[in-house]
Protein backbone atom coordinates (compact mmCIF):
# COMPACT_ATOMS: atom_id res chain seq x y z
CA UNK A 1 78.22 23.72 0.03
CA UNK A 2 74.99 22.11 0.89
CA UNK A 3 73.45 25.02 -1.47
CA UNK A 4 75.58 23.31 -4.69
CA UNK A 5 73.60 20.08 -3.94
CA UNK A 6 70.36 20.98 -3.87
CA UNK A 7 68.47 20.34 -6.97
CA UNK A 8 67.52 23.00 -8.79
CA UNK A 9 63.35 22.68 -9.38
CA UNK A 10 62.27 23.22 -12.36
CA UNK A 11 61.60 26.46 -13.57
CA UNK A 12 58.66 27.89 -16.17
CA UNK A 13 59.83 29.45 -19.87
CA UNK A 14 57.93 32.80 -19.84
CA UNK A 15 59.05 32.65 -23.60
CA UNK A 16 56.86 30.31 -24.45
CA UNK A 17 53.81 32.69 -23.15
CA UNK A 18 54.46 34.95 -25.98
CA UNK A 19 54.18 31.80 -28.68
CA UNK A 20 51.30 30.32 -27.06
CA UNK A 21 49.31 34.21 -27.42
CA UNK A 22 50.27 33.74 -30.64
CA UNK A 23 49.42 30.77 -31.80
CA UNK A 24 45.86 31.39 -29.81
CA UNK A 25 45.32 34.50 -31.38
CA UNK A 26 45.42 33.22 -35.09
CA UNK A 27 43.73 30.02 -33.96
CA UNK A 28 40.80 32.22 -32.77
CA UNK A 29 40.88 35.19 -35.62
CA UNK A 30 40.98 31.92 -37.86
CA UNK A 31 37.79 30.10 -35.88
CA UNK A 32 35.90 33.65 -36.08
CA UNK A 33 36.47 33.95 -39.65
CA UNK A 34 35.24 30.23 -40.17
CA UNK A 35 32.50 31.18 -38.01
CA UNK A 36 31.17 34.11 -39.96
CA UNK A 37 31.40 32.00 -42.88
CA UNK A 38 29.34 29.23 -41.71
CA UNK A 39 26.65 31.72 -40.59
CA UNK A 40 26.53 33.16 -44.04
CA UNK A 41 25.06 29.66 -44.89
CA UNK A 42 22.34 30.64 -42.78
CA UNK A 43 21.36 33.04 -44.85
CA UNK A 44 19.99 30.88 -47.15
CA UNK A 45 16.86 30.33 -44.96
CA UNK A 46 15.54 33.16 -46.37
CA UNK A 47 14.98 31.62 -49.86
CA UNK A 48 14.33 27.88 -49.27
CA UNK A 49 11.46 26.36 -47.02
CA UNK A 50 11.47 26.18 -43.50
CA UNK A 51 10.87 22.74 -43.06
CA UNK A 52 14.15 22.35 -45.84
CA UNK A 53 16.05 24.83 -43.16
CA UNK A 54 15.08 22.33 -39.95
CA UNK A 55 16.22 19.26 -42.78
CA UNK A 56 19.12 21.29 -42.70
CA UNK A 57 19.49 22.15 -38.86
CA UNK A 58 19.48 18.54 -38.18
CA UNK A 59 21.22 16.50 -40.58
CA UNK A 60 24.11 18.92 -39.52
CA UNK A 61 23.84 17.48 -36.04
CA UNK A 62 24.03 14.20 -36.92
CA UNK A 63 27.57 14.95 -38.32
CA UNK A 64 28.31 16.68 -35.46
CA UNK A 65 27.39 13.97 -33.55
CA UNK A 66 30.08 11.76 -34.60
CA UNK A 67 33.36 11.43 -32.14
CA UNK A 68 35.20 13.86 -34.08
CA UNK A 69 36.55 15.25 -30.82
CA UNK A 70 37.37 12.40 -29.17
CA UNK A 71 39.39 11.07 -32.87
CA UNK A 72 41.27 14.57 -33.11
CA UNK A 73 42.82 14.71 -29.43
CA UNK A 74 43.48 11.43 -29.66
CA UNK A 75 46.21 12.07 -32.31
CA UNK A 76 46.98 15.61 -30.77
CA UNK A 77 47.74 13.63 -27.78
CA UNK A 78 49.84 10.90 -29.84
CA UNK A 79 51.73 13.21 -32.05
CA UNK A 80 52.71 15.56 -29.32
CA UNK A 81 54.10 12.24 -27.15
CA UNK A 82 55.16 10.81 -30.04
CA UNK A 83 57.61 13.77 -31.33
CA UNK A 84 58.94 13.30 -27.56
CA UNK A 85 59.56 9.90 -27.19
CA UNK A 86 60.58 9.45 -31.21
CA UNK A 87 57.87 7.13 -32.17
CA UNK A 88 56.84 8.65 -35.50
CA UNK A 89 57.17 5.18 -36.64
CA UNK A 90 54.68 4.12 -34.82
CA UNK A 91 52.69 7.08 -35.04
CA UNK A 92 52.76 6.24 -39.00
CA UNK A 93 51.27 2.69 -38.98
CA UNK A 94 48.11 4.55 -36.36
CA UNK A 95 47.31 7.11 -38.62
CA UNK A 96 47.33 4.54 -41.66
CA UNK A 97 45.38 2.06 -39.57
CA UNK A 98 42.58 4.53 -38.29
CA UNK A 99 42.26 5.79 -41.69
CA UNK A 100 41.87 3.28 -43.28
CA UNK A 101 39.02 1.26 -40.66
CA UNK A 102 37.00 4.92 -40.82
CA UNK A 103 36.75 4.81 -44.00
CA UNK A 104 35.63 0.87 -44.22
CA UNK A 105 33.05 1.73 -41.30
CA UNK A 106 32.07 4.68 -43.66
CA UNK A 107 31.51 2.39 -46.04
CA UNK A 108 28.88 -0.30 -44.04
CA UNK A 109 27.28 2.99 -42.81
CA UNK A 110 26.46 4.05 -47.02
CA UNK A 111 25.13 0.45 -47.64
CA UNK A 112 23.37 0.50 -44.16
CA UNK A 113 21.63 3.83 -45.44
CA UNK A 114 20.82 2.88 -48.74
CA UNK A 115 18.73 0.17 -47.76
CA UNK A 116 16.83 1.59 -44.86
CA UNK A 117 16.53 5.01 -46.35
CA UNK A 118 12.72 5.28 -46.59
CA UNK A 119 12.80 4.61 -42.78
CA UNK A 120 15.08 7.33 -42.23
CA UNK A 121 13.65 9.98 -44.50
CA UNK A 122 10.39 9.42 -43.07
CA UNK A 123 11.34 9.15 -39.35
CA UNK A 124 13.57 12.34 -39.42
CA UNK A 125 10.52 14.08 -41.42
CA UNK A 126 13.27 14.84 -44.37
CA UNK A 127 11.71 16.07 -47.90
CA UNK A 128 13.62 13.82 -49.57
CA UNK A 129 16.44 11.52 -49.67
CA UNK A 130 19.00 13.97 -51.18
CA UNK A 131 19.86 14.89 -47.95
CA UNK A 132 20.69 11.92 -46.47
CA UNK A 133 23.12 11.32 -49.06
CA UNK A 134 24.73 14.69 -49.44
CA UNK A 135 24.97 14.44 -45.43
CA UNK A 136 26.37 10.73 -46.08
CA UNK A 137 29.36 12.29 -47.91
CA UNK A 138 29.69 14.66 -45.13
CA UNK A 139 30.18 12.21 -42.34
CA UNK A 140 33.15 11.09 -44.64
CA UNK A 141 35.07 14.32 -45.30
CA UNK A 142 34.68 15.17 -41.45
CA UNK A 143 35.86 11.56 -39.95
CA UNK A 144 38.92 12.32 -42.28
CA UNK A 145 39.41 16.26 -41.23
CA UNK A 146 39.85 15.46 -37.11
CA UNK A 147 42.46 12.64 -38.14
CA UNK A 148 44.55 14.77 -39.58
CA UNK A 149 43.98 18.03 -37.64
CA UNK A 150 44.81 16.23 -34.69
CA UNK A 151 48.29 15.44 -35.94
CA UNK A 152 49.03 19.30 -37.02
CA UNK A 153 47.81 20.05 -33.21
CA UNK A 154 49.62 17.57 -31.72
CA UNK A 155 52.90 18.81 -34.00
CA UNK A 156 51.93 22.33 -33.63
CA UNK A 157 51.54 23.52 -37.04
CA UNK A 158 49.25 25.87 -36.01
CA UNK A 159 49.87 28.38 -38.76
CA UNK A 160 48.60 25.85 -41.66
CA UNK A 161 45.69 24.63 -39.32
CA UNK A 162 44.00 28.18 -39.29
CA UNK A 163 44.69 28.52 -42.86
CA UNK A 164 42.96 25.26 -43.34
CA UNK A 165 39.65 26.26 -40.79
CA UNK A 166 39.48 29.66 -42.67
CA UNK A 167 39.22 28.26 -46.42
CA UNK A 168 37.00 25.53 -45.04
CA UNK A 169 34.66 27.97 -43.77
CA UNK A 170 35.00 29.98 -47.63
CA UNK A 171 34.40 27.90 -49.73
CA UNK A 172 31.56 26.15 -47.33
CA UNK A 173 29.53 29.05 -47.55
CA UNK A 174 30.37 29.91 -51.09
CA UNK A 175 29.58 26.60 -52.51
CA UNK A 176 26.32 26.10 -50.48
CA UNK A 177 25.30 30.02 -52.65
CA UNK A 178 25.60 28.40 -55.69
CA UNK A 179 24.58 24.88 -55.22
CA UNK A 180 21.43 26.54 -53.54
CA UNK A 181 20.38 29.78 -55.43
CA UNK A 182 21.60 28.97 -58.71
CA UNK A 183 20.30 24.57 -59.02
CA UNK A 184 17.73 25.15 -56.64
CA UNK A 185 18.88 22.20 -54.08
CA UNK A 186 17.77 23.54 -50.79
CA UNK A 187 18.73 21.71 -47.75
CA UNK A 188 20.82 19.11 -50.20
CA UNK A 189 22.90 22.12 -51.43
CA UNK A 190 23.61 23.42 -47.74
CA UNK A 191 25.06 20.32 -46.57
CA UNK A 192 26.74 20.06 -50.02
CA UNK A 193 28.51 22.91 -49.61
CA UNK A 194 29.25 22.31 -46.11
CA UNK A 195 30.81 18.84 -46.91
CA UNK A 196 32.93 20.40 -49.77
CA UNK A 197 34.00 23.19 -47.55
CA UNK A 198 35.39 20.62 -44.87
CA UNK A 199 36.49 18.40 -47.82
CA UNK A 200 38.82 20.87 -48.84
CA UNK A 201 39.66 21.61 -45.57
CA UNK A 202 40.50 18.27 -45.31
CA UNK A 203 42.66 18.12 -48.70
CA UNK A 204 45.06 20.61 -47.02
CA UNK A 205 45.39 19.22 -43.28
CA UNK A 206 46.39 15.88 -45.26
CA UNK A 207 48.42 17.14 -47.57
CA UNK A 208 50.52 18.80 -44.53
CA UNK A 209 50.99 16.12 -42.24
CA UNK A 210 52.29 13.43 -45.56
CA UNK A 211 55.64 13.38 -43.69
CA UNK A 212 53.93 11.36 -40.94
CA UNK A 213 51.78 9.04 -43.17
CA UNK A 214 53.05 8.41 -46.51
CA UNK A 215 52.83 5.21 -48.11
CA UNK A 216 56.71 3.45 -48.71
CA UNK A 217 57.69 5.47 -45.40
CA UNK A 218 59.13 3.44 -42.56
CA UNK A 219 56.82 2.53 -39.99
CA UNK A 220 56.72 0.25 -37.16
CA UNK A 221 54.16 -2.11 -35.09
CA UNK A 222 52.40 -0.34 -32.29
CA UNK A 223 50.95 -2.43 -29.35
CA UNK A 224 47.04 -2.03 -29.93
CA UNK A 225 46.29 -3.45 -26.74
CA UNK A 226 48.35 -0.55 -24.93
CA UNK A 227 47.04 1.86 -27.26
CA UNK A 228 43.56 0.79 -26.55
CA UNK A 229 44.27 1.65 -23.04
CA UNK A 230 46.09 4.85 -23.28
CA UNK A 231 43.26 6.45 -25.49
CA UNK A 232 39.90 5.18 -24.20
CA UNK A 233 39.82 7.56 -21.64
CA UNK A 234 40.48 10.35 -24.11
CA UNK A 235 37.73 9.01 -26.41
CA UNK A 236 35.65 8.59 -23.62
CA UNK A 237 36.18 12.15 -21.37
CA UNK A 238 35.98 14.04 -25.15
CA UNK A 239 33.17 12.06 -26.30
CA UNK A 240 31.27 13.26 -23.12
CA UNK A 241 31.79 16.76 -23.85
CA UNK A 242 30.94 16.19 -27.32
CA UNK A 243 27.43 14.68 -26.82
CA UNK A 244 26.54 17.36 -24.46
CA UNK A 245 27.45 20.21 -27.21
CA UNK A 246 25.85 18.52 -30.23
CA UNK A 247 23.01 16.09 -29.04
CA UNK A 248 20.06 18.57 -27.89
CA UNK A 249 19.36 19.42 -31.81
CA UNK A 250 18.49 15.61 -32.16
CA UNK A 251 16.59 15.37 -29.36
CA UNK A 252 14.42 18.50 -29.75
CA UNK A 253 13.86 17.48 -33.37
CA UNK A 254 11.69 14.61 -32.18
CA UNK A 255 9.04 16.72 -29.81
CA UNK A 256 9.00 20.11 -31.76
CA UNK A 257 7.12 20.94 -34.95
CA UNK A 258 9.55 22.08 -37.93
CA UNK A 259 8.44 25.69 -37.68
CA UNK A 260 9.46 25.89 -34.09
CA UNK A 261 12.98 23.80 -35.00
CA UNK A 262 14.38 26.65 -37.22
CA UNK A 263 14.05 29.01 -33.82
CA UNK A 264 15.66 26.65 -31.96
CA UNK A 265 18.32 25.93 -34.44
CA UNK A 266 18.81 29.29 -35.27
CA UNK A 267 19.88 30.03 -31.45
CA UNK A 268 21.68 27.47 -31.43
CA UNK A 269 23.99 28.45 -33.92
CA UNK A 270 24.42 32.06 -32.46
CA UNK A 271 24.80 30.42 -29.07
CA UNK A 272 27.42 27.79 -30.24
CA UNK A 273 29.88 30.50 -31.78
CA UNK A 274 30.46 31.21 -28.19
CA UNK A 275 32.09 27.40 -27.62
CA UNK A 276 34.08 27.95 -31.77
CA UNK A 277 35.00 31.40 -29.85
CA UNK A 278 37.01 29.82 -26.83
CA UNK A 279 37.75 26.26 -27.93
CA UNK A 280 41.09 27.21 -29.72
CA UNK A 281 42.40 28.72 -26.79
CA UNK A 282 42.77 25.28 -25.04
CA UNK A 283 43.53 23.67 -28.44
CA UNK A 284 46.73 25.19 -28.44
CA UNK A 285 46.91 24.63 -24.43
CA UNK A 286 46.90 21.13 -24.86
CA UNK A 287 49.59 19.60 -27.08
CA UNK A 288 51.75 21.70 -25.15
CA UNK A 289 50.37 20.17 -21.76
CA UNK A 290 51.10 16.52 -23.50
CA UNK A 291 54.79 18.26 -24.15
CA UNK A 292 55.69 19.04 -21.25
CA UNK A 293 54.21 16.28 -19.36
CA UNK A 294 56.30 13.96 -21.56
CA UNK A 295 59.00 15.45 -20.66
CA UNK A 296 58.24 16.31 -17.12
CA UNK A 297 58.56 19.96 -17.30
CA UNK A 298 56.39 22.65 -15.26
CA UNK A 299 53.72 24.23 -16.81
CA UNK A 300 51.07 26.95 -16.07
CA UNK A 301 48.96 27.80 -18.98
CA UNK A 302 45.82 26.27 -17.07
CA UNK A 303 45.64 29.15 -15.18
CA UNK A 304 46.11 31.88 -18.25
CA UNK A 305 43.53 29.74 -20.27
CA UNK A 306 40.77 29.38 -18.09
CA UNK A 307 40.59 32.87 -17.14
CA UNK A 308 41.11 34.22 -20.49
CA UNK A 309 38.20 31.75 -21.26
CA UNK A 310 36.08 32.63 -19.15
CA UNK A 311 36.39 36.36 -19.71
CA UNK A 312 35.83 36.05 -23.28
CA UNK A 313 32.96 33.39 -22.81
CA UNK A 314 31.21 35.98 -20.64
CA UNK A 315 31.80 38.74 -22.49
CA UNK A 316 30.81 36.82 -25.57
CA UNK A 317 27.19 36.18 -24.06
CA UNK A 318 26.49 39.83 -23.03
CA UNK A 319 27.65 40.58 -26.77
CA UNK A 320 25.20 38.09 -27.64
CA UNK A 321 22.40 39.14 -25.49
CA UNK A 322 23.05 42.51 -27.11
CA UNK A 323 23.65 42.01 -30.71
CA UNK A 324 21.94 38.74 -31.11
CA UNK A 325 18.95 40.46 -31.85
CA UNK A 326 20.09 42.41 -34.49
CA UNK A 327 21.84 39.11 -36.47
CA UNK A 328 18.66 37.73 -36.19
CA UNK A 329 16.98 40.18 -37.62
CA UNK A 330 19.73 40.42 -40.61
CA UNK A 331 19.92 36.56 -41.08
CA UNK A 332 16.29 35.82 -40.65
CA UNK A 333 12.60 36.32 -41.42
CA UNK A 334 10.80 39.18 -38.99
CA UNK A 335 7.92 36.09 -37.95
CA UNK A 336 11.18 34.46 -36.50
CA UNK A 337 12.89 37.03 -34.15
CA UNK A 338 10.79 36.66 -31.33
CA UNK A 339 11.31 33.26 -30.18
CA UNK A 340 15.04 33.05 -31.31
CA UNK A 341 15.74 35.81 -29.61
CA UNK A 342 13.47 34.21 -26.47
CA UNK A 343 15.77 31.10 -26.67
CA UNK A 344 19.22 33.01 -26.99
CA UNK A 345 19.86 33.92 -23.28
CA UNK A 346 19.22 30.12 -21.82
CA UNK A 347 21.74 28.66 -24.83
CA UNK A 348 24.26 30.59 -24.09
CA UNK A 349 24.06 30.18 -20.55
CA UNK A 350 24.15 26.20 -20.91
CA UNK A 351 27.32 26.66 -23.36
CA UNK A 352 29.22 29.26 -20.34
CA UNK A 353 30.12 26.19 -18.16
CA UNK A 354 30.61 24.07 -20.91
CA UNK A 355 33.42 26.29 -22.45
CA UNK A 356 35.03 25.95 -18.90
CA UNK A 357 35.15 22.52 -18.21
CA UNK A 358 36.58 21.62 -22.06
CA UNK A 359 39.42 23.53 -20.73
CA UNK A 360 39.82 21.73 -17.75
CA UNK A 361 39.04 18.40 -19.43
CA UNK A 362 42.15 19.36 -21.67
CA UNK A 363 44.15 19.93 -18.78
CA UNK A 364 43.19 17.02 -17.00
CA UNK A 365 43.50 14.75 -19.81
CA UNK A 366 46.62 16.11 -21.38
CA UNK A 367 48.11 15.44 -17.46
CA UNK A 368 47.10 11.64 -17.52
CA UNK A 369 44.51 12.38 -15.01
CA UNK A 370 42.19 9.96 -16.00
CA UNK A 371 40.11 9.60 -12.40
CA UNK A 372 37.02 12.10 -13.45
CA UNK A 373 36.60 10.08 -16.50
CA UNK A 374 33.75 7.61 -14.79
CA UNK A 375 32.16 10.81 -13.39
CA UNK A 376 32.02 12.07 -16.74
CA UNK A 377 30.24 8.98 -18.01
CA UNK A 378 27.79 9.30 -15.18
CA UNK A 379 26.68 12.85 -16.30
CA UNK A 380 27.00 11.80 -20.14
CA UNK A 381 24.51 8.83 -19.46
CA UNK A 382 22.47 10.98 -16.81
CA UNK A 383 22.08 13.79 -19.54
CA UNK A 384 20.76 11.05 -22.10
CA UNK A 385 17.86 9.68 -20.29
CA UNK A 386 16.99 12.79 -18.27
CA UNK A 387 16.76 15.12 -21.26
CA UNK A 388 13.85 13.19 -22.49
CA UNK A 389 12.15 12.34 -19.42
CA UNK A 390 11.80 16.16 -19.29
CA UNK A 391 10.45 16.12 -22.87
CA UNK A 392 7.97 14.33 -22.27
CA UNK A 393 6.87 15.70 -18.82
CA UNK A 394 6.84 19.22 -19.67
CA UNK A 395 5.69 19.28 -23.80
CA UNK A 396 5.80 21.89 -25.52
CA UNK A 397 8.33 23.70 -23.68
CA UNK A 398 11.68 24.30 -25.97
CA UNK A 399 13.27 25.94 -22.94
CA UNK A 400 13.12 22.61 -20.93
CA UNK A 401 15.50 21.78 -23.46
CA UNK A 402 18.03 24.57 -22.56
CA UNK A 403 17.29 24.15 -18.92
CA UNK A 404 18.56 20.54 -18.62
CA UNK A 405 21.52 21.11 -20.53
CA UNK A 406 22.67 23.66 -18.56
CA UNK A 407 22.65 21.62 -15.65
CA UNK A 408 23.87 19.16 -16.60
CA UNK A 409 27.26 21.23 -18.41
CA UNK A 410 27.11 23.00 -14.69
CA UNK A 411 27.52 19.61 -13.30
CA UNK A 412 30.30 18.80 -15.82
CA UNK A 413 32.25 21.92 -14.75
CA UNK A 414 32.29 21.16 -11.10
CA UNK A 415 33.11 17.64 -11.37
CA UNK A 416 36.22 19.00 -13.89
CA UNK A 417 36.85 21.50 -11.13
CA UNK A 418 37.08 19.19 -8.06
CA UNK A 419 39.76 16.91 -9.82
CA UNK A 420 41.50 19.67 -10.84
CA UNK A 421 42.07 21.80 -7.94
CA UNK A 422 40.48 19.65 -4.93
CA UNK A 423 41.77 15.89 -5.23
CA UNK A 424 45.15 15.43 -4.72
CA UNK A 425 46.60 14.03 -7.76
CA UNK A 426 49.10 10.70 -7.69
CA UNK A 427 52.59 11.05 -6.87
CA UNK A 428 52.98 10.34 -10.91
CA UNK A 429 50.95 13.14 -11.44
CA UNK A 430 51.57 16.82 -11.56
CA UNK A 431 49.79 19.43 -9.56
CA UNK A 432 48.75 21.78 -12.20
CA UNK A 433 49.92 25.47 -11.45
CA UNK A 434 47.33 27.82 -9.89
């Protein structure tokens, strides 16, 4: 019968809903716990100067500002393919190689600082160099921690990767307590504690992805030619969407007076708990994207995770519009409510559209859908010159700040939206479910 030869079209495993809530749900209870922690840090304001709090603020940018991102989907993306197409082999000698060259780069960076310190200290208005240095050991711990994390994504090991965000977040704030109240270190014992809380974060992600990278384990060449190829537009479409979450700090920093930084970074961290909030969600959509797209399978998570996204992103900002207050109150000095709280409804509306399109930069990426990547760049490089321009046009205004940012995450959103569900994607790749 004509019926018996018709192929069969493949069909979605409803199953794997109930593992995917699953996973999401301890990848978020795990994020919020992390999250508390790291605001407990922020406590410490209250007993160190402010202009040692804005030290803080944004020497913690600058290590946010490195392509952590774009380094940890990379290997999500990898392992997940890799565990497919049985090239843990290969997948070995990458992680060994990248390791290995971050760490040497590390190293020229250290040297680099040592010698132009005075420059630095005095051109980011630090109080001393102790910060640089405790933020120099920072950058190391946290070029390691995406590495690895990126290999538990990409092999699901989801369970050991919350355990690993929640006693990161512990013994961050825990450390930071001591190192400050206790030796008197100020903004030197904040980022202390925050590099020894992702340093032991670090110790377990390694420790629990040896299988793939062990020394006297087989491993095999990898084309790094076709590997260049295959992950620049990650590192590129990631790297985007990291420079718009992380870069306004830096930027700010130059035009604003330290006393008006810890307002701004205070916000900032209230604000950016939304994006810690929603960003596990899709980092549990995606190795599971790369999965299935390996092995040519339907999938329709896009649709569950963008709605559940934007759900919680919006009611996350109402909560924040509501409570925010309060924290700030709690966390900081009474002079400081005012404009915190002043600055708390435009960050969180610049972060709304940016929790959107990471999920549909997962999607797209995960997919192979590497056409929006240029238009990506084009906002990325837009973003960089027009932020300033508005600086210094309208000084004196921190809300300018928020302002551009938001438009220009708005921008990333519909861009990420068009390619998603307006241009018709090649024959070689899939339609992603409604």
């Amino acid at each position: 019968m004509a019926s018996e030869n018709t192929a069969t079209p493949p069909t979605i495993d409803h199953k794997q809903h109930a593992v995917f809530f699953r996973q999401s749900g301890w990848m978020m209870m795990a994020s919020i716990v992390a999250g508390f922690m790291s605001l407990g840090v922020h406590f410490l304001n209250k007993i160190i100067p402010q202009s040692e709090y804005s030290n803080f603020g944004v020497l913690v940018m600058v290590v946010a500002c490195l392509p952590t991102m774009p380094l940890q989907m990379v290997f999500a993306q990898q392992t997940a393919s890799a565990i497919v197409e049985n090239r843990e082999r290969q997948l070995n000698g990458m992680i060994r190689w990248t390791w290995f060259w971050t760490t040497s780069i590390w190293i020229v960076v250290v040297v680099l600082t040592a010698i132009f310190h005075k420059q630095i200290v005095a051109g980011w208005q630090l109080s001393s160099v102790a910060p640089l240095f405790a933020t120099l050991v920072g950058i190391l711990v946290s070029l390691w921690l995406p590495l690895f994390a990126g290999v538990m994504q990409g092999r699901q090991d989801f369970f050991w990767y919350g355990w690993a965000t929640i006693a990161g977040g512990v013994l961050r704030v825990a450390a930071a307590a001591v190192l400050v109240m206790a030796f008197h270190l100020g903004a030197a014992g904040m980022l202390w504690g925050a590099a020894i809380g992702v340093g032991i974060a670090s110790l377990i992600v390694i420790g629990r992805t040896r299988d793939f990278w062990m020394w006297g384990r087989p491993s095999e060449p990898f084309d790094s030619k076709a590997l260049f190829k295959q992950i620049m537009p990650l590192i590129l479409a990631f790297g985007v969407c990291q420079f718009l979450f992380t870069t306004d700090t830096m930027y700010a920093q130059v035009h604003f007076s330290a006393d008006s930084m810890k307002h701004y970074v205070a916000a900032g961290t209230l604000s950016r708990a939304l994006l810690w909030l929603v960003l596990p969600i899709s980092s549990v959509m995606f190795p599971k994207i790369v999965h299935a797209n390996a092995k040519q399978e339907k999938n329709n998570l896009l649709a569950i995770v963008i709605a559940g996204t934007a759900v919680l992103a919006i009611v996350g900002v109402i909560g924040l519009c509501v409570v925010g207050p309060i924290v700030v109150r709690i966390v900081y000095e009474p002079a400081d409510v005012p404009d915190t709280v002043a600055l708390l409804p435009w960050y969180a509306g610049a972060m709304i559209p940016l929790a959107l399109a990471n999920v549909l930069v997962n999607d797209l990426i995960a997919r192979a859908r590497f056409k929006v990547v240029p238009f990506m760049l084009v906002i990325g490089v837009a973003y960089a010159f027009t932020l300033p321009y508005m600086l210094r046009h309208h000084p004196g205004h921190m809300t300018v700040v928020l302002q551009t940012l938001g438009v220009f995450t708005t921008l990333l959103f519909i861009v990420c939206a068009w390619f998603t569900w307006g241009a018709k994607p090649s024959k070689s790749e899939p339609q992603p479910a409604a």
